[in-house]
N, C-alpha and C. Protein backbone atom coordinates (compact mmCIF):
# COMPACT_ATOMS: atom_id res chain seq x y z
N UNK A 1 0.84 -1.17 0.00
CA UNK A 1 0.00 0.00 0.00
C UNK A 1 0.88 1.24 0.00
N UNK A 2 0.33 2.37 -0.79
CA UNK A 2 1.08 3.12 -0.83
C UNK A 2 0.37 4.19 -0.29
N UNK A 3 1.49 5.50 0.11
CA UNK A 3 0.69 6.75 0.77
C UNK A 3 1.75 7.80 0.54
N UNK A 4 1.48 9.13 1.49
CA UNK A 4 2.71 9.79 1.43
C UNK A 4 3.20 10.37 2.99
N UNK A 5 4.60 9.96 2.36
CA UNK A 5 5.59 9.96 3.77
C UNK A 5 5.83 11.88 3.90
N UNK A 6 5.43 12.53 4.72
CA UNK A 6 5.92 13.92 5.17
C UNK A 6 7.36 14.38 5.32
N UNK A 7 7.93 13.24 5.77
CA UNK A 7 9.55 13.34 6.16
C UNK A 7 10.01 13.45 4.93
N UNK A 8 9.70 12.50 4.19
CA UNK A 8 10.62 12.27 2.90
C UNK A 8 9.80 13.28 1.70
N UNK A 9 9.12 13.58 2.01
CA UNK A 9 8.25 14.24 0.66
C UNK A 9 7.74 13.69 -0.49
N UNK A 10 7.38 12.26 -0.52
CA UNK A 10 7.65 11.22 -1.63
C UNK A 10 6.30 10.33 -1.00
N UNK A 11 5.80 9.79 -2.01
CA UNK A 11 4.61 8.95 -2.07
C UNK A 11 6.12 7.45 -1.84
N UNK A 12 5.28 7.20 -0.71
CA UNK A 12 6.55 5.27 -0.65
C UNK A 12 5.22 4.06 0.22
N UNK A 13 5.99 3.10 -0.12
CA UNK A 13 4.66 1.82 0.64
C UNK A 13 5.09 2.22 1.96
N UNK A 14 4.15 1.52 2.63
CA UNK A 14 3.61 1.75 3.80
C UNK A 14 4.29 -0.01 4.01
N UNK A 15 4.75 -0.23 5.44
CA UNK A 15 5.21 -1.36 5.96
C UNK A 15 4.30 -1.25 7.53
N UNK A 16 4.18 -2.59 7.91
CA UNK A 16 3.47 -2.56 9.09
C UNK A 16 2.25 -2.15 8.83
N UNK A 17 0.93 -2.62 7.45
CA UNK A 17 -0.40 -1.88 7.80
C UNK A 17 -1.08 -2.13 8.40
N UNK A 18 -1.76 -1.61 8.71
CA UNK A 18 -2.96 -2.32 10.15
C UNK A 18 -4.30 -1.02 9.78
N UNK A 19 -5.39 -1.71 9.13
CA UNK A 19 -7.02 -1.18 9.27
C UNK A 19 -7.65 -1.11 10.25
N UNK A 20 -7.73 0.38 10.43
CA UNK A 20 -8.60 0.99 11.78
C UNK A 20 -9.62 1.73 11.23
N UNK A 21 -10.55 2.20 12.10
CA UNK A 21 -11.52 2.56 11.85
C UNK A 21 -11.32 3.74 12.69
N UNK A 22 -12.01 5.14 11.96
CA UNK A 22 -11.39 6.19 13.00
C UNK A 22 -13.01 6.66 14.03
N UNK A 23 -12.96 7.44 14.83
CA UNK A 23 -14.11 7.91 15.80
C UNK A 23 -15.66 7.99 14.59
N UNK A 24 -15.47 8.87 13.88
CA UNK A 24 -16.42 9.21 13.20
C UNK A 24 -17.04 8.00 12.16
N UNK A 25 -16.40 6.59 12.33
CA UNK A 25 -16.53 5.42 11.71
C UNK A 25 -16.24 5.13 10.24
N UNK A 26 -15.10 6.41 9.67
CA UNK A 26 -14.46 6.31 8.74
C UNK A 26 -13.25 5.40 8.41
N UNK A 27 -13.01 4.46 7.77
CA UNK A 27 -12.10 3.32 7.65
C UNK A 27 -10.57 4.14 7.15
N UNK A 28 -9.57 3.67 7.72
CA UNK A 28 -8.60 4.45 7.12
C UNK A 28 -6.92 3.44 7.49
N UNK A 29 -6.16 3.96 6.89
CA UNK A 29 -5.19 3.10 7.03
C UNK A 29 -3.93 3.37 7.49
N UNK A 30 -3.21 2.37 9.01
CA UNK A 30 -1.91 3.56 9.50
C UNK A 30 -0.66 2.45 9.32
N UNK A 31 0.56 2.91 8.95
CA UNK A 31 1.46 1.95 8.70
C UNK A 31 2.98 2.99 8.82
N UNK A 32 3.91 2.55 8.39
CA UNK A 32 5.26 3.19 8.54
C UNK A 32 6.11 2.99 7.28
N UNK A 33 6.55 4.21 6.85
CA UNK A 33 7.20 4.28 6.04
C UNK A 33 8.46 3.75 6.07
N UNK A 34 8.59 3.23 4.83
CA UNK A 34 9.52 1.56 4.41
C UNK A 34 10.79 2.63 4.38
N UNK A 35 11.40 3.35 3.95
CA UNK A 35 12.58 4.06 4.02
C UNK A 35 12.97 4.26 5.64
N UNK A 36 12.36 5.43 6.05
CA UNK A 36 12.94 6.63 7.25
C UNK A 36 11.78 5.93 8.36
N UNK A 37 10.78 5.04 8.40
CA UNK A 37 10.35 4.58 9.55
C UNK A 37 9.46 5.61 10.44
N UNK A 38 8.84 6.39 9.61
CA UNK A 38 7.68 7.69 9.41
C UNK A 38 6.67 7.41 9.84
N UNK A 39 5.84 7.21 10.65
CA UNK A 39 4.16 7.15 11.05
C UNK A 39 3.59 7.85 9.23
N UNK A 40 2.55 6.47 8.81
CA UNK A 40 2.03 7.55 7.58
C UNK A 40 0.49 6.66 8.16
N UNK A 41 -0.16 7.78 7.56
CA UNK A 41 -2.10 7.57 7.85
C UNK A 41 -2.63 7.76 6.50
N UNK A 42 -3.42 6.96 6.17
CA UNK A 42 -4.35 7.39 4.94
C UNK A 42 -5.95 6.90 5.35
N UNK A 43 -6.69 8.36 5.21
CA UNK A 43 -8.08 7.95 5.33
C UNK A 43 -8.71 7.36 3.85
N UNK A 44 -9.56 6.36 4.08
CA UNK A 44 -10.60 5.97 3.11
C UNK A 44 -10.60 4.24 3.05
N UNK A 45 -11.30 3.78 2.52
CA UNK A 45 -11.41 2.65 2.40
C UNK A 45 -10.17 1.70 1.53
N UNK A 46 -9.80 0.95 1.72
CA UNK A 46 -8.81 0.30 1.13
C UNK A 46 -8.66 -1.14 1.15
N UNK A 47 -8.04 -2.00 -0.11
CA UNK A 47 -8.17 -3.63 -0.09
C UNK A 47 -7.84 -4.00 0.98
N UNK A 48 -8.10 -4.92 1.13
CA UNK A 48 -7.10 -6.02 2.79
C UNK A 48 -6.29 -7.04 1.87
């Protein structure tokens, strides 16, 4: 899965994903960037 890392400035996969669901019961997705090891979040629905 891919997203974008803030640190690096660069769209990179996401390692470690894990599907949460946020307060407002919006599905979204939090994982760590495969380079620099970045907290990255992406809201919306996404494959498993």
């Amino acid at each position: 899965m891919d997203g974008y890392c803030v640190k690096c400035r660069a769209s990179r996969s996401m390692q470690g994903v894990e599907q949460v669901t946020l307060k407002n019961g919006r599905p979204a997705t939090r994982g760590t960037c495969e380079k620099c090891g970045t907290k990255m979040f992406k809201i919306g629905a996404t494959a498993k």
